[in-house]
Protein backbone atom coordinates (compact mmCIF):
# COMPACT_ATOMS: atom_id res chain seq x y z
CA UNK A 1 -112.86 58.82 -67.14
CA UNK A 2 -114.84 59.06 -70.41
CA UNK A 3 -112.48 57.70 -73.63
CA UNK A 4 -112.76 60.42 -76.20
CA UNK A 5 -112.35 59.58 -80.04
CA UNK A 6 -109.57 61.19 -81.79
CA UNK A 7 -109.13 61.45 -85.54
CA UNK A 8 -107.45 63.85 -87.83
CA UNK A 9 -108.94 67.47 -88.81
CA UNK A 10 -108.25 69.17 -91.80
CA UNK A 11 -108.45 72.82 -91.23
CA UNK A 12 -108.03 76.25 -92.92
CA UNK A 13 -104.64 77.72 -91.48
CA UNK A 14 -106.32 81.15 -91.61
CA UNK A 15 -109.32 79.45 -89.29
CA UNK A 16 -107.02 77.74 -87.37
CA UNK A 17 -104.63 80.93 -86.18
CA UNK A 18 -108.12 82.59 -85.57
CA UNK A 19 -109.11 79.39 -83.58
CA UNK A 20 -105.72 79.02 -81.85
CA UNK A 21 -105.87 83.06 -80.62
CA UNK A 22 -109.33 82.30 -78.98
CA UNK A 23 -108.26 79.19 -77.42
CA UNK A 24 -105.22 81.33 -75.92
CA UNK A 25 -107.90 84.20 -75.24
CA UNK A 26 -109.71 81.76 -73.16
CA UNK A 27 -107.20 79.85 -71.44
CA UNK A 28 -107.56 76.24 -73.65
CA UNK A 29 -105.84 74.26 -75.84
CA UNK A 30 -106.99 74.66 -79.59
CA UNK A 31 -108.38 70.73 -79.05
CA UNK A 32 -110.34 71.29 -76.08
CA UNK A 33 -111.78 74.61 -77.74
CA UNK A 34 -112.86 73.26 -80.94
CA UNK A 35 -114.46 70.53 -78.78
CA UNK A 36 -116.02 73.35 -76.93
CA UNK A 37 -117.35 74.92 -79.75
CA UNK A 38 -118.97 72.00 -81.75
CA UNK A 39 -120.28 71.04 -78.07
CA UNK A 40 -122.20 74.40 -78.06
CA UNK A 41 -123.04 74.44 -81.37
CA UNK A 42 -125.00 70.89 -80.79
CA UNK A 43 -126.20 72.09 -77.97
CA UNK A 44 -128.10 75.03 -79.46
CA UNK A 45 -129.30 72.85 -82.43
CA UNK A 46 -130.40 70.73 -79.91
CA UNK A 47 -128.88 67.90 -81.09
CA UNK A 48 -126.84 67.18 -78.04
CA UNK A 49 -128.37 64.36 -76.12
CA UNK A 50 -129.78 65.53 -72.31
CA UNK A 51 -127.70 64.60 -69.57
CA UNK A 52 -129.35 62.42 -66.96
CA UNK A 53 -129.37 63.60 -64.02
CA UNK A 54 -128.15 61.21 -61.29
């Protein structure tokens, strides 16, 4: 299981109840959305490292 780093976020309350609504929309927990969405966001910068395939 992959150890994830956890640290604390200071957010908008306005972004947040729009974030928390689409987390609820999608069936996740605000954390594991916001992780989804910075995820995707890498991704399509292409920052994201490639996964090796195995």
């Amino acid at each position: 299981m992959t150890k994830k780093k956890s640290f604390p976020l200071r957010i908008d309350p306005e972004l947040y109840e729009v974030l928390q609504k689409w987390a609820a929309d999608d069936f996740r927990s605000i954390n594991s959305h916001i992780e989804y969405l910075l995820r995707e966001s890498a991704k399509k910068a292409k920052r994201f490292p490639k996964q090796k395939e195995e």
